[in-house]
Protein backbone atom coordinates (compact mmCIF):
# COMPACT_ATOMS: atom_id res chain seq x y z
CA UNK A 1 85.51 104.87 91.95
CA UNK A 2 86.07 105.91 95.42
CA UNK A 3 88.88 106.23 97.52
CA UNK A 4 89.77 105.46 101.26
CA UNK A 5 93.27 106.93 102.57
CA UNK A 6 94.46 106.31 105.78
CA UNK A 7 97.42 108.96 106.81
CA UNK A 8 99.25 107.18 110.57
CA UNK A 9 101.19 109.56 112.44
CA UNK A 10 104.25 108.20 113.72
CA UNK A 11 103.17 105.95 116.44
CA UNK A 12 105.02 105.17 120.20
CA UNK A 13 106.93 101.74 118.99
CA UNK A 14 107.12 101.77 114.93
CA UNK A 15 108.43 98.03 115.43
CA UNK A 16 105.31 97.05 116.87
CA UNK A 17 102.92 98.93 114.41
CA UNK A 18 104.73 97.30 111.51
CA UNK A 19 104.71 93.99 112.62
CA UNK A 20 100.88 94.09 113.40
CA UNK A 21 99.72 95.49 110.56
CA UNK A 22 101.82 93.28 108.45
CA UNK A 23 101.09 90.18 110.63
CA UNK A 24 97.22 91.02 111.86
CA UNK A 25 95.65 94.02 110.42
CA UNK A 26 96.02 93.63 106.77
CA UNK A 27 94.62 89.73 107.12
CA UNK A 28 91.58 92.01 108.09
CA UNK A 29 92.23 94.40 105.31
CA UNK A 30 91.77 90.91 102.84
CA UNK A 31 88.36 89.89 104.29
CA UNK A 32 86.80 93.75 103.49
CA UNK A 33 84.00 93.00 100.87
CA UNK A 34 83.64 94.83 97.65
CA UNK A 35 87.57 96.03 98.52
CA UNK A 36 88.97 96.45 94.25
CA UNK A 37 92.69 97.34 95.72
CA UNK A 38 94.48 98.34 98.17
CA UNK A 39 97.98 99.37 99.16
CA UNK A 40 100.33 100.72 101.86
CA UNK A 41 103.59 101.92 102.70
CA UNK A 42 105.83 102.84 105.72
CA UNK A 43 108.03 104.70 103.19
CA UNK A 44 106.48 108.01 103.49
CA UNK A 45 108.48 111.14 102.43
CA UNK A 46 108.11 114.60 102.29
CA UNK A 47 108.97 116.81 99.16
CA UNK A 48 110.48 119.44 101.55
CA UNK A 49 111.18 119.00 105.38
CA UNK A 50 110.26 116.28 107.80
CA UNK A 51 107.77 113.60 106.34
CA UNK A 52 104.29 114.07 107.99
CA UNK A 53 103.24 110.72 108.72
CA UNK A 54 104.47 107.21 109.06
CA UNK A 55 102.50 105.32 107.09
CA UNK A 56 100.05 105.68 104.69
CA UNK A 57 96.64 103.02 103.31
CA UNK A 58 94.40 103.51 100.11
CA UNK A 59 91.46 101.71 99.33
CA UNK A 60 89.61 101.78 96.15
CA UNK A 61 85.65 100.82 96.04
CA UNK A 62 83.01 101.01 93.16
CA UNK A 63 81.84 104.44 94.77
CA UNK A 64 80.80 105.19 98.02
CA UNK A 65 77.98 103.07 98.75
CA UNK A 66 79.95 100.26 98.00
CA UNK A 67 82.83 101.77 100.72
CA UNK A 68 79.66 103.05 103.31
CA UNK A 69 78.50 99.02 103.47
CA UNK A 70 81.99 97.67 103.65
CA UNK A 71 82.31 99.91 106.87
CA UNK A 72 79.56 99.23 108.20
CA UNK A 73 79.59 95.04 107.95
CA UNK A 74 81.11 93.25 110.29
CA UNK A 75 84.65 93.04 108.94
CA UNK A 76 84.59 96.68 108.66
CA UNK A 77 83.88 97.10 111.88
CA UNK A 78 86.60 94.61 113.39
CA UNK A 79 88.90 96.85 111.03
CA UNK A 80 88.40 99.43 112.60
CA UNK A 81 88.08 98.66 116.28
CA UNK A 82 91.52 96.54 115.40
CA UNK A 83 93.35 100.60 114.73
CA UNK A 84 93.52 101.20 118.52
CA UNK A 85 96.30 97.68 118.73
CA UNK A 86 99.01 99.62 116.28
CA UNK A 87 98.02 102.73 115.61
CA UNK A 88 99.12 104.69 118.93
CA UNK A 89 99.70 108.26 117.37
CA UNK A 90 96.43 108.01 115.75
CA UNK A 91 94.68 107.80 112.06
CA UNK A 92 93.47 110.49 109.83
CA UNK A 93 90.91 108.94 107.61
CA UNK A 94 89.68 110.79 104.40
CA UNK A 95 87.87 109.54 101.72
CA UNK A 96 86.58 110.62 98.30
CA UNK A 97 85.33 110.12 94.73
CA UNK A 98 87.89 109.67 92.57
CA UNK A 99 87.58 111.62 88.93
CA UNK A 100 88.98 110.44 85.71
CA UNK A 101 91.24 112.70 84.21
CA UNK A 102 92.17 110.51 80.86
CA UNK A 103 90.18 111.58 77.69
């Protein structure tokens, strides 16, 4: 498996990103092919001090050819071009293969 995660910073109107990416962005999130899950949050905490970001986005795929040609297709890439109408403190994307620990 492979993981997407999507770290937002807090952003200029956190009204406005939430309603988008409720409303617009995550009806692109839907149309992703070879997507297995995904999941957000704007509940975002630190264990100590002030919480880092605002929101936070994982994706799982079959590995990371799976995740390379769902970026690359055209949903992907009205995805991503769609960050720039919410996401006004930015995006940190990482991803990574995920290892099994059970067993």
């Amino acid at each position: 498996m492979h993981k997407l995660l999507v770290l937002y910073p807090e952003p200029a109107d956190p009204d406005h990103f939430r309603d988008y990416y409720v409303t617009k962005h995550l009806p692109l999130v839907m149309e992703w092919p070879g997507l297995l899950a995904w999941r957000y949050s704007f509940d975002v905490a630190a264990t100590r001090g002030e919480k880092p970001y605002f929101a936070v986005f994982e994706a799982e795929f079959a590995d990371a050819a799976a995740m390379a040609a769902a970026q690359s297709s055209p949903q992907g890439r009205r995805l991503t071009a769609d960050v720039a109408n919410y996401a006004t403190g930015g995006a940190v994307v990482i991803h990574y293969p995920v290892q099994d620990s059970t067993g």
